[in-house]
PDB file of N, CA and C in Angstrom:
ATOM      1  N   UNK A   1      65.149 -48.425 -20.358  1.00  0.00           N
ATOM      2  CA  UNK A   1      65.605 -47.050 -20.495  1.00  0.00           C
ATOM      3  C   UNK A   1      65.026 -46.466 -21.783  1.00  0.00           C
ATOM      4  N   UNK A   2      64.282 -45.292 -22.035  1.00  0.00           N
ATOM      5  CA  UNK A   2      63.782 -44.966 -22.585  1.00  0.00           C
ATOM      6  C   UNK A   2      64.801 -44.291 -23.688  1.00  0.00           C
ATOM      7  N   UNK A   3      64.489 -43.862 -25.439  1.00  0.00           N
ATOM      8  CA  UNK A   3      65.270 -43.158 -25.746  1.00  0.00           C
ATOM      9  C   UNK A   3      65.218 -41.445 -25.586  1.00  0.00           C
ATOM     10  N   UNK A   4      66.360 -41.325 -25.149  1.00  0.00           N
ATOM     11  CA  UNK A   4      66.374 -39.663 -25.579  1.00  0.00           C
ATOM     12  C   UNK A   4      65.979 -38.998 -26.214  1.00  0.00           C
ATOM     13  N   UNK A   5      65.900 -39.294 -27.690  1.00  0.00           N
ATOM     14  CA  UNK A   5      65.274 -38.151 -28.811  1.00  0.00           C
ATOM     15  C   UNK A   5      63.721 -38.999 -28.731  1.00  0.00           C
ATOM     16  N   UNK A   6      63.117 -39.512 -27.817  1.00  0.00           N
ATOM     17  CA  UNK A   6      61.843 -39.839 -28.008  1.00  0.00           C
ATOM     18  C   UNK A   6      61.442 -40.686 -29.000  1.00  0.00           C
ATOM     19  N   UNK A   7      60.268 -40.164 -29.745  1.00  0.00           N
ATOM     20  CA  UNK A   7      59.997 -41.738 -30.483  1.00  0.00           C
ATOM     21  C   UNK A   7      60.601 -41.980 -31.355  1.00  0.00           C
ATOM     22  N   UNK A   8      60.480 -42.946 -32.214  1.00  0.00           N
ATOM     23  CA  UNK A   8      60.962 -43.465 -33.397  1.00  0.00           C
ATOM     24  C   UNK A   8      59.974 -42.601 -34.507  1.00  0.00           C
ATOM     25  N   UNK A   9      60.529 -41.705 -35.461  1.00  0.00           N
ATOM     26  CA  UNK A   9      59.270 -41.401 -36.608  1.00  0.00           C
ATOM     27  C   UNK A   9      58.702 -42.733 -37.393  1.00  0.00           C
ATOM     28  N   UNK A  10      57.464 -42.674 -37.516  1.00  0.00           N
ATOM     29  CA  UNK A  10      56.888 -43.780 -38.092  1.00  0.00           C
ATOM     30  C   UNK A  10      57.452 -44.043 -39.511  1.00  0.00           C
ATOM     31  N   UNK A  11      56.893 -45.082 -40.188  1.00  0.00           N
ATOM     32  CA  UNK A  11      57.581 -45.536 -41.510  1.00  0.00           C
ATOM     33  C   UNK A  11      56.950 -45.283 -42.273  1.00  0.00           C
ATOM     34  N   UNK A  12      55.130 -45.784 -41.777  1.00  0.00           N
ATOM     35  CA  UNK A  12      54.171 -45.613 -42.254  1.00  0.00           C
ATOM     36  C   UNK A  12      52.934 -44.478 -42.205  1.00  0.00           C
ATOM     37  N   UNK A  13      52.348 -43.972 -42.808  1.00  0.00           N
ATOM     38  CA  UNK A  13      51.611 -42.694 -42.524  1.00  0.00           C
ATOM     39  C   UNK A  13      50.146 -43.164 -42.187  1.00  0.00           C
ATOM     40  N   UNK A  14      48.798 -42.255 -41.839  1.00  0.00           N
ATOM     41  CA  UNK A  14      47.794 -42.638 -41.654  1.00  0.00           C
ATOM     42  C   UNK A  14      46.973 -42.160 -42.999  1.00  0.00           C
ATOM     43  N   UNK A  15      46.702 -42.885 -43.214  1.00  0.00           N
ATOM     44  CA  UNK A  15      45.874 -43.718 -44.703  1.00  0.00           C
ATOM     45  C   UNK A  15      46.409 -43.905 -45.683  1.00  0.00           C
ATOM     46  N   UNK A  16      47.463 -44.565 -45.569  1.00  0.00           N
ATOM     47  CA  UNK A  16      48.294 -45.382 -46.665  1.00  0.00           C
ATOM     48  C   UNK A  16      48.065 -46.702 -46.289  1.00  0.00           C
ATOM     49  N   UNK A  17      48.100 -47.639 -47.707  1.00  0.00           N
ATOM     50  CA  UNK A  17      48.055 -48.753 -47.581  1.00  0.00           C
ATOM     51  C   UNK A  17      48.922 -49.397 -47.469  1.00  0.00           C
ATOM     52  N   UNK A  18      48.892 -50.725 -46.778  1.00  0.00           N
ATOM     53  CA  UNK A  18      49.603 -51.572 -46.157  1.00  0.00           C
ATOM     54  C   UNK A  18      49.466 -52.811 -46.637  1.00  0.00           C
ATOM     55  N   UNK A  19      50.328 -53.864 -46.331  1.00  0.00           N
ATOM     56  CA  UNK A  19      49.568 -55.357 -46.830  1.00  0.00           C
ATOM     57  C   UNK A  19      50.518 -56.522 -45.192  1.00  0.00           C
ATOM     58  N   UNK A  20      49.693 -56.946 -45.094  1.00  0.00           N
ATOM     59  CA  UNK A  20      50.013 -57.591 -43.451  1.00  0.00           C
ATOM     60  C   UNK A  20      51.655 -58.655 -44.122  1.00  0.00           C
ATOM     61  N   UNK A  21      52.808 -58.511 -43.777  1.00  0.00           N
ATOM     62  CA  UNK A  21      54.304 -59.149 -44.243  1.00  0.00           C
ATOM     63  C   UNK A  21      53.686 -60.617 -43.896  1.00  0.00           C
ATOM     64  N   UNK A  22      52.886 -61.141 -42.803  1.00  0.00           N
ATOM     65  CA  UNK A  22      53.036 -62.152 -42.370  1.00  0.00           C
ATOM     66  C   UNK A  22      51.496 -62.398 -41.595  1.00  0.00           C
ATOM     67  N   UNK A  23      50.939 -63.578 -41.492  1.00  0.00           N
ATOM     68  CA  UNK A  23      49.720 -64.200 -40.663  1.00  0.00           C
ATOM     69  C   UNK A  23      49.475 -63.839 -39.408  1.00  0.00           C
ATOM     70  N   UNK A  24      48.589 -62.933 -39.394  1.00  0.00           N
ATOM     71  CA  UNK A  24      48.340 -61.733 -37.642  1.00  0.00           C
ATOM     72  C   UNK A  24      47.333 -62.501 -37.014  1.00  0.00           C
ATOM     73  N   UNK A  25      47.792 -62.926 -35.670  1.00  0.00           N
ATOM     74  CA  UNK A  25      46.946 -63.857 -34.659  1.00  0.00           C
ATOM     75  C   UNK A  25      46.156 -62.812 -33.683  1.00  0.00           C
ATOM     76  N   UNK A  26      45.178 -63.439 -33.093  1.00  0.00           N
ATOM     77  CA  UNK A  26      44.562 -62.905 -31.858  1.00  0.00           C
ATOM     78  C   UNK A  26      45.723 -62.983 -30.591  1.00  0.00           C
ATOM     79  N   UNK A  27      46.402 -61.432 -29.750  1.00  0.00           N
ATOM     80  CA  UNK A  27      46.943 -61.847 -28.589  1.00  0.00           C
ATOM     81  C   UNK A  27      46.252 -61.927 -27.151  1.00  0.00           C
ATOM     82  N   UNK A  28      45.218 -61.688 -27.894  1.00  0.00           N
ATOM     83  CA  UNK A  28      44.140 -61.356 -26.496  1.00  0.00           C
ATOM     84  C   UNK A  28      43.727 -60.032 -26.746  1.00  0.00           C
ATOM     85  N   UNK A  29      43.931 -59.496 -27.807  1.00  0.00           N
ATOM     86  CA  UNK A  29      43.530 -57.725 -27.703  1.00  0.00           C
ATOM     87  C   UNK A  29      41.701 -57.908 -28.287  1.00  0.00           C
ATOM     88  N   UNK A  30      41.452 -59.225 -28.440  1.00  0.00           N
ATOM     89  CA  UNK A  30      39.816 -59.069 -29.003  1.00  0.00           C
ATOM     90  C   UNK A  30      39.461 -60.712 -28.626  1.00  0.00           C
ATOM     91  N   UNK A  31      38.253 -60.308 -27.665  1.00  0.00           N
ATOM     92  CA  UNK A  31      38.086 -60.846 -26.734  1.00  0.00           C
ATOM     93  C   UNK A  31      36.941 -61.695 -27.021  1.00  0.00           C
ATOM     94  N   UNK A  32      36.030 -61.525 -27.793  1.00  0.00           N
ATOM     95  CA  UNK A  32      35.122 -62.429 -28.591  1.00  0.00           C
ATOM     96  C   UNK A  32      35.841 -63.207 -30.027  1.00  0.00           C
ATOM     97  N   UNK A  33      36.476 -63.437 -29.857  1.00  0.00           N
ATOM     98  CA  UNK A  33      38.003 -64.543 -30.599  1.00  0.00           C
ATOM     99  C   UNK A  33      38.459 -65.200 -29.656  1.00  0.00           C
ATOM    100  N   UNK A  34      38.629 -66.545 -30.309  1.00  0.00           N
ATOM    101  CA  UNK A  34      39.830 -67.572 -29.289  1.00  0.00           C
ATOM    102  C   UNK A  34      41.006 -66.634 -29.477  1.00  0.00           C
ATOM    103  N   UNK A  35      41.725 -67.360 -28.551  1.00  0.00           N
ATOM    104  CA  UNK A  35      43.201 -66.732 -28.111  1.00  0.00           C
ATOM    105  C   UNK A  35      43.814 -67.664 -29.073  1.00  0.00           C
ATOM    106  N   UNK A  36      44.714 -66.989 -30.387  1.00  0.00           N
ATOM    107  CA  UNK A  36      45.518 -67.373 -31.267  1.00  0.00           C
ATOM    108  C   UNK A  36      44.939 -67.530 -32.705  1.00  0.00           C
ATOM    109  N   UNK A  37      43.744 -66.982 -32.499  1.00  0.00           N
ATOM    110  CA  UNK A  37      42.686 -67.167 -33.892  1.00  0.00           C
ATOM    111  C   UNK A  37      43.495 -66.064 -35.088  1.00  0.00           C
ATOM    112  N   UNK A  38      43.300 -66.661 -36.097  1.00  0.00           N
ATOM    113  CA  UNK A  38      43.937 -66.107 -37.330  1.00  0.00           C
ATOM    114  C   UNK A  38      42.921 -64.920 -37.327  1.00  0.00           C
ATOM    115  N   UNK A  39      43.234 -63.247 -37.449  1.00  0.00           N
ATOM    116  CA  UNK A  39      42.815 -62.446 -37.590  1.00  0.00           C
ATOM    117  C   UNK A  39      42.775 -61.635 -39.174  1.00  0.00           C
ATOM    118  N   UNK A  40      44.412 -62.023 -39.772  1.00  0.00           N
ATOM    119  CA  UNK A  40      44.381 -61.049 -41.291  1.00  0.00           C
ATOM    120  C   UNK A  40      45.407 -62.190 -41.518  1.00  0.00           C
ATOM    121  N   UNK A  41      45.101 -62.666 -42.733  1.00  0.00           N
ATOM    122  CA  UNK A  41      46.150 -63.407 -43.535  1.00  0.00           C
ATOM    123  C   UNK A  41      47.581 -62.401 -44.107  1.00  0.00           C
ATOM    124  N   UNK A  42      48.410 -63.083 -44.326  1.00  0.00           N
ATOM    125  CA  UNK A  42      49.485 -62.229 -44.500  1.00  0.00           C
ATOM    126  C   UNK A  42      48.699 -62.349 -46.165  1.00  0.00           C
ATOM    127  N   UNK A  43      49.842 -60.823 -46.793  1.00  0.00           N
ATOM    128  CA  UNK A  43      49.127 -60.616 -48.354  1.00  0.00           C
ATOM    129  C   UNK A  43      47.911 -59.717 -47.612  1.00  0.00           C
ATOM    130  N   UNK A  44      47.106 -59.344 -46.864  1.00  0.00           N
ATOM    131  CA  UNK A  44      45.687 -59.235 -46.863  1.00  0.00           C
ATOM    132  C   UNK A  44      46.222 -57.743 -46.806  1.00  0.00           C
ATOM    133  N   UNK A  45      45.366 -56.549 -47.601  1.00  0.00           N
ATOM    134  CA  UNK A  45      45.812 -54.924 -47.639  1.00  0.00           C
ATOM    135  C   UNK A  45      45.040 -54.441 -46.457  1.00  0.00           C
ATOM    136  N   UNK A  46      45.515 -53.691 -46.234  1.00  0.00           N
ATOM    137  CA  UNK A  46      44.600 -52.678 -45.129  1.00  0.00           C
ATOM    138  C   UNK A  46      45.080 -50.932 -45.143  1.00  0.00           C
ATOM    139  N   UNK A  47      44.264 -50.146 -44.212  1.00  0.00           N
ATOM    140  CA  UNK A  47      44.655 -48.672 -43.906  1.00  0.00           C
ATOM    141  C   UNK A  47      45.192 -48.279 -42.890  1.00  0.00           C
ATOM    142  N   UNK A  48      45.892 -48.070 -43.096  1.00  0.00           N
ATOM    143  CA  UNK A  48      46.841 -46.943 -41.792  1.00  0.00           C
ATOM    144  C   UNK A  48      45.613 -45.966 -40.708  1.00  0.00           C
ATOM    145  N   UNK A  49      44.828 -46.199 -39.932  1.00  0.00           N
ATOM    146  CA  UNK A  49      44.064 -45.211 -39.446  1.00  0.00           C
ATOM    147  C   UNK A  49      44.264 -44.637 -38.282  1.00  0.00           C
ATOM    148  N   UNK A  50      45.407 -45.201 -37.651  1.00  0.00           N
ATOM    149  CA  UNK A  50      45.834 -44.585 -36.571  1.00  0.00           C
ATOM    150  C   UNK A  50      47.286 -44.843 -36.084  1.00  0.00           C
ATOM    151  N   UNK A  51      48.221 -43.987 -35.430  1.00  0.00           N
ATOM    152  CA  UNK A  51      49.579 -43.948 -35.513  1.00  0.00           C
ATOM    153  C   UNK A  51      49.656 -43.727 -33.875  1.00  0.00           C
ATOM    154  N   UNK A  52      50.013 -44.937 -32.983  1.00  0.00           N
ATOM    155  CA  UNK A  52      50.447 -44.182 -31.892  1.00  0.00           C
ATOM    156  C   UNK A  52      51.944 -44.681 -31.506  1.00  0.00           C
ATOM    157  N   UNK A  53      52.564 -44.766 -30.125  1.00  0.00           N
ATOM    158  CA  UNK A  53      53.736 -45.119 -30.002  1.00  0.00           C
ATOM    159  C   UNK A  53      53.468 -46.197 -28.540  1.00  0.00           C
ATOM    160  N   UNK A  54      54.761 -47.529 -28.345  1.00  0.00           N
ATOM    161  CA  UNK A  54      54.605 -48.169 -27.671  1.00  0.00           C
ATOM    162  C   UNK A  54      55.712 -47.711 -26.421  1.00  0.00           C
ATOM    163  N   UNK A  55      55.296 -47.021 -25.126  1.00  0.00           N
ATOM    164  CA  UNK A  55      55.986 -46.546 -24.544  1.00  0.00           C
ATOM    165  C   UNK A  55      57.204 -47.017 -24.044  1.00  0.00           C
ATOM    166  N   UNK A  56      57.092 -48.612 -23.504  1.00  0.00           N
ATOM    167  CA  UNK A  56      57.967 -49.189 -23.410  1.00  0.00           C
ATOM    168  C   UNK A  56      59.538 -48.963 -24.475  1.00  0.00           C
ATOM    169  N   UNK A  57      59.154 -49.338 -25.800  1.00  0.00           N
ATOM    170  CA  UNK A  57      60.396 -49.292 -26.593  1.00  0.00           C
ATOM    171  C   UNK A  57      60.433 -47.573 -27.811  1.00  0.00           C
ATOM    172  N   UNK A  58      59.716 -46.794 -27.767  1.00  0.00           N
ATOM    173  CA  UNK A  58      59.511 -45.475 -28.179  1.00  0.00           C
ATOM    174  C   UNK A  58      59.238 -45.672 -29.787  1.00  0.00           C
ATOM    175  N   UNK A  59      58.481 -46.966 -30.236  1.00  0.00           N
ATOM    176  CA  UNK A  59      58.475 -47.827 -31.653  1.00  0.00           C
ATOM    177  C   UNK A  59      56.992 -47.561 -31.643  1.00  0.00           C
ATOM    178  N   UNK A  60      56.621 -47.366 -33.645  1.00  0.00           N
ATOM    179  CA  UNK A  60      55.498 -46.743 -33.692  1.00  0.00           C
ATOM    180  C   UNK A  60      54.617 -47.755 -33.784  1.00  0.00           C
ATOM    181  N   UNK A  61      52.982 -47.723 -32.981  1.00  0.00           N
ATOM    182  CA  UNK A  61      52.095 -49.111 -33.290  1.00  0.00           C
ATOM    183  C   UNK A  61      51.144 -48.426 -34.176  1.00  0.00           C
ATOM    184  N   UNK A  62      50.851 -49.126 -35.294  1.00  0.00           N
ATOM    185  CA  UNK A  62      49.643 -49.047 -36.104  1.00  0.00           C
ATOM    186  C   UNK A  62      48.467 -49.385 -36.018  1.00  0.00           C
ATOM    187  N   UNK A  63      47.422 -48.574 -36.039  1.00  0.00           N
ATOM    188  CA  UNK A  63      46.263 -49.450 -35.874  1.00  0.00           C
ATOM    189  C   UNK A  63      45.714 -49.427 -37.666  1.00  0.00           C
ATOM    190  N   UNK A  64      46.000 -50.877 -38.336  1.00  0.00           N
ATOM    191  CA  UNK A  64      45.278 -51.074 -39.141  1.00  0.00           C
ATOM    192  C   UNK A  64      44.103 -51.728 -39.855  1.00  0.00           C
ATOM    193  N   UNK A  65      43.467 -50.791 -40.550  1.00  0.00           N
ATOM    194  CA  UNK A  65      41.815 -51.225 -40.725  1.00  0.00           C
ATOM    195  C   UNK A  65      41.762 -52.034 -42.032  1.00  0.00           C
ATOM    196  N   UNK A  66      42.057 -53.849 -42.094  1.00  0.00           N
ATOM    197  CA  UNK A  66      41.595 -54.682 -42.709  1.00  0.00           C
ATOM    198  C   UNK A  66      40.626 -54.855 -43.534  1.00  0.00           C
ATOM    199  N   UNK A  67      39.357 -54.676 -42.879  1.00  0.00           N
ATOM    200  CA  UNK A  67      37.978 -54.843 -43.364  1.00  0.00           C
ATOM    201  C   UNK A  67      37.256 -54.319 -42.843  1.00  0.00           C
ATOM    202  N   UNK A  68      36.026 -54.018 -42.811  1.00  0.00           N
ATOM    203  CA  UNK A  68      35.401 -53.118 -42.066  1.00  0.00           C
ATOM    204  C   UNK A  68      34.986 -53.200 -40.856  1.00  0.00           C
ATOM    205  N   UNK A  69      35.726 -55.060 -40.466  1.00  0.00           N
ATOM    206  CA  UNK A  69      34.810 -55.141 -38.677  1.00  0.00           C
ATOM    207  C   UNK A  69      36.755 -55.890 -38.296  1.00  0.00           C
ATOM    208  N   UNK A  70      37.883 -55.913 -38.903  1.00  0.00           N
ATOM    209  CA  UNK A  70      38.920 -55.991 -38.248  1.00  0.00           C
ATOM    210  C   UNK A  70      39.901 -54.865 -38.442  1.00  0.00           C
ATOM    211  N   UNK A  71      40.002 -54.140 -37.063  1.00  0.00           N
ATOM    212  CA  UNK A  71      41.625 -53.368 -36.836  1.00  0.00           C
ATOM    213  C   UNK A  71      41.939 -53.904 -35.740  1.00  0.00           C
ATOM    214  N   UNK A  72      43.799 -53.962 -36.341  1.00  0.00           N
ATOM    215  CA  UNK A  72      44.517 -54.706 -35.634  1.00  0.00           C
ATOM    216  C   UNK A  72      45.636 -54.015 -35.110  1.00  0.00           C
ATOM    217  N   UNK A  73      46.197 -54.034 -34.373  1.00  0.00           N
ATOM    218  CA  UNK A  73      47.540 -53.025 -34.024  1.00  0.00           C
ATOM    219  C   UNK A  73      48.631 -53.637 -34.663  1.00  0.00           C
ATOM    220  N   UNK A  74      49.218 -53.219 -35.339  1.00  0.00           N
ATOM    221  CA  UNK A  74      50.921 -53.828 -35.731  1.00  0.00           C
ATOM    222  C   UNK A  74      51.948 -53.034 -35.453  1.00  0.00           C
ATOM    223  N   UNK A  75      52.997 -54.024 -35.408  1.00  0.00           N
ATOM    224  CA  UNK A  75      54.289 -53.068 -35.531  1.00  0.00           C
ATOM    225  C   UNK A  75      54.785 -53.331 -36.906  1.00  0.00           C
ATOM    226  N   UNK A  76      55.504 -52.229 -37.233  1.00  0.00           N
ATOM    227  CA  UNK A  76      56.158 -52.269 -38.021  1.00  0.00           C
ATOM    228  C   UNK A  76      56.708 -53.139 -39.043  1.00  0.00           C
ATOM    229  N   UNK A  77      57.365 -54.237 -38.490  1.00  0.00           N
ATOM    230  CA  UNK A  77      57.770 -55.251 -39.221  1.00  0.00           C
ATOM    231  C   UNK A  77      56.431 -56.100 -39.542  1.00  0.00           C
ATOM    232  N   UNK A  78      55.629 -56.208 -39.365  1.00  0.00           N
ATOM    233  CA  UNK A  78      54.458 -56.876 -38.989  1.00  0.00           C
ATOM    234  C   UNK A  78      53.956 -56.647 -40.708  1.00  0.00           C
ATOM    235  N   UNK A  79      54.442 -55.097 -40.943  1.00  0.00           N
ATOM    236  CA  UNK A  79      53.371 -54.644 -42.384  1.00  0.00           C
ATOM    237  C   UNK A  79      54.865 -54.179 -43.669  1.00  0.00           C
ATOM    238  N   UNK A  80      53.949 -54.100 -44.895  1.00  0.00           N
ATOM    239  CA  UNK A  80      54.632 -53.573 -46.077  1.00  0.00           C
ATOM    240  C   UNK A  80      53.926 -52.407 -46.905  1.00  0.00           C
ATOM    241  N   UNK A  81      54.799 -51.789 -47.211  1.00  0.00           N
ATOM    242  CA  UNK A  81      53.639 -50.417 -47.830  1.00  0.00           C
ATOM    243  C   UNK A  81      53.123 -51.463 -49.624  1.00  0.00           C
ATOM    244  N   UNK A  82      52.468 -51.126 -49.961  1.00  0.00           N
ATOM    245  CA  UNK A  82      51.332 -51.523 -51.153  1.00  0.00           C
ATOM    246  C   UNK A  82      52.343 -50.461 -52.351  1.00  0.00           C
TER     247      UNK A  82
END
């Protein structure tokens, strides 16, 4: 069941920095990686470059830019503002 007032406002903005709370794996979203390959060490900073929402639960996903050849989607708990 979806919520009523729609999404959740994000926490985080697009191009603010972030630092990954915890060790971000491959779930299959990048496909030239094994499945479960360490993608961003937790501690590792990154940018906010894109803000969308996960329809299922109306919770905001981040796409953040690590380094210049990893973005990763997170949620929320996933990151810490810098």
């Amino acid at each position: 069941m979806s919520d009523p007032g729609g999404p959740l406002p994000p926490k985080f903005q697009w191009g603010q920095r972030v630092r990954a709370a915890s060790d971000l794996f491959n779930d299959g979203s990048y496909p030239d990686q094994p499945m479960d390959a360490l993608l961003v060490k937790s501690g590792d900073v990154g940018e906010v470059v894109n803000i969308g929402t996960i329809s299922e639960t109306n919770k905001p996903l981040y796409l953040v830019e690590f380094d210049e050849r990893t973005v990763v989607g997170c949620l929320e708990e996933e990151l810490l503002p810098v």
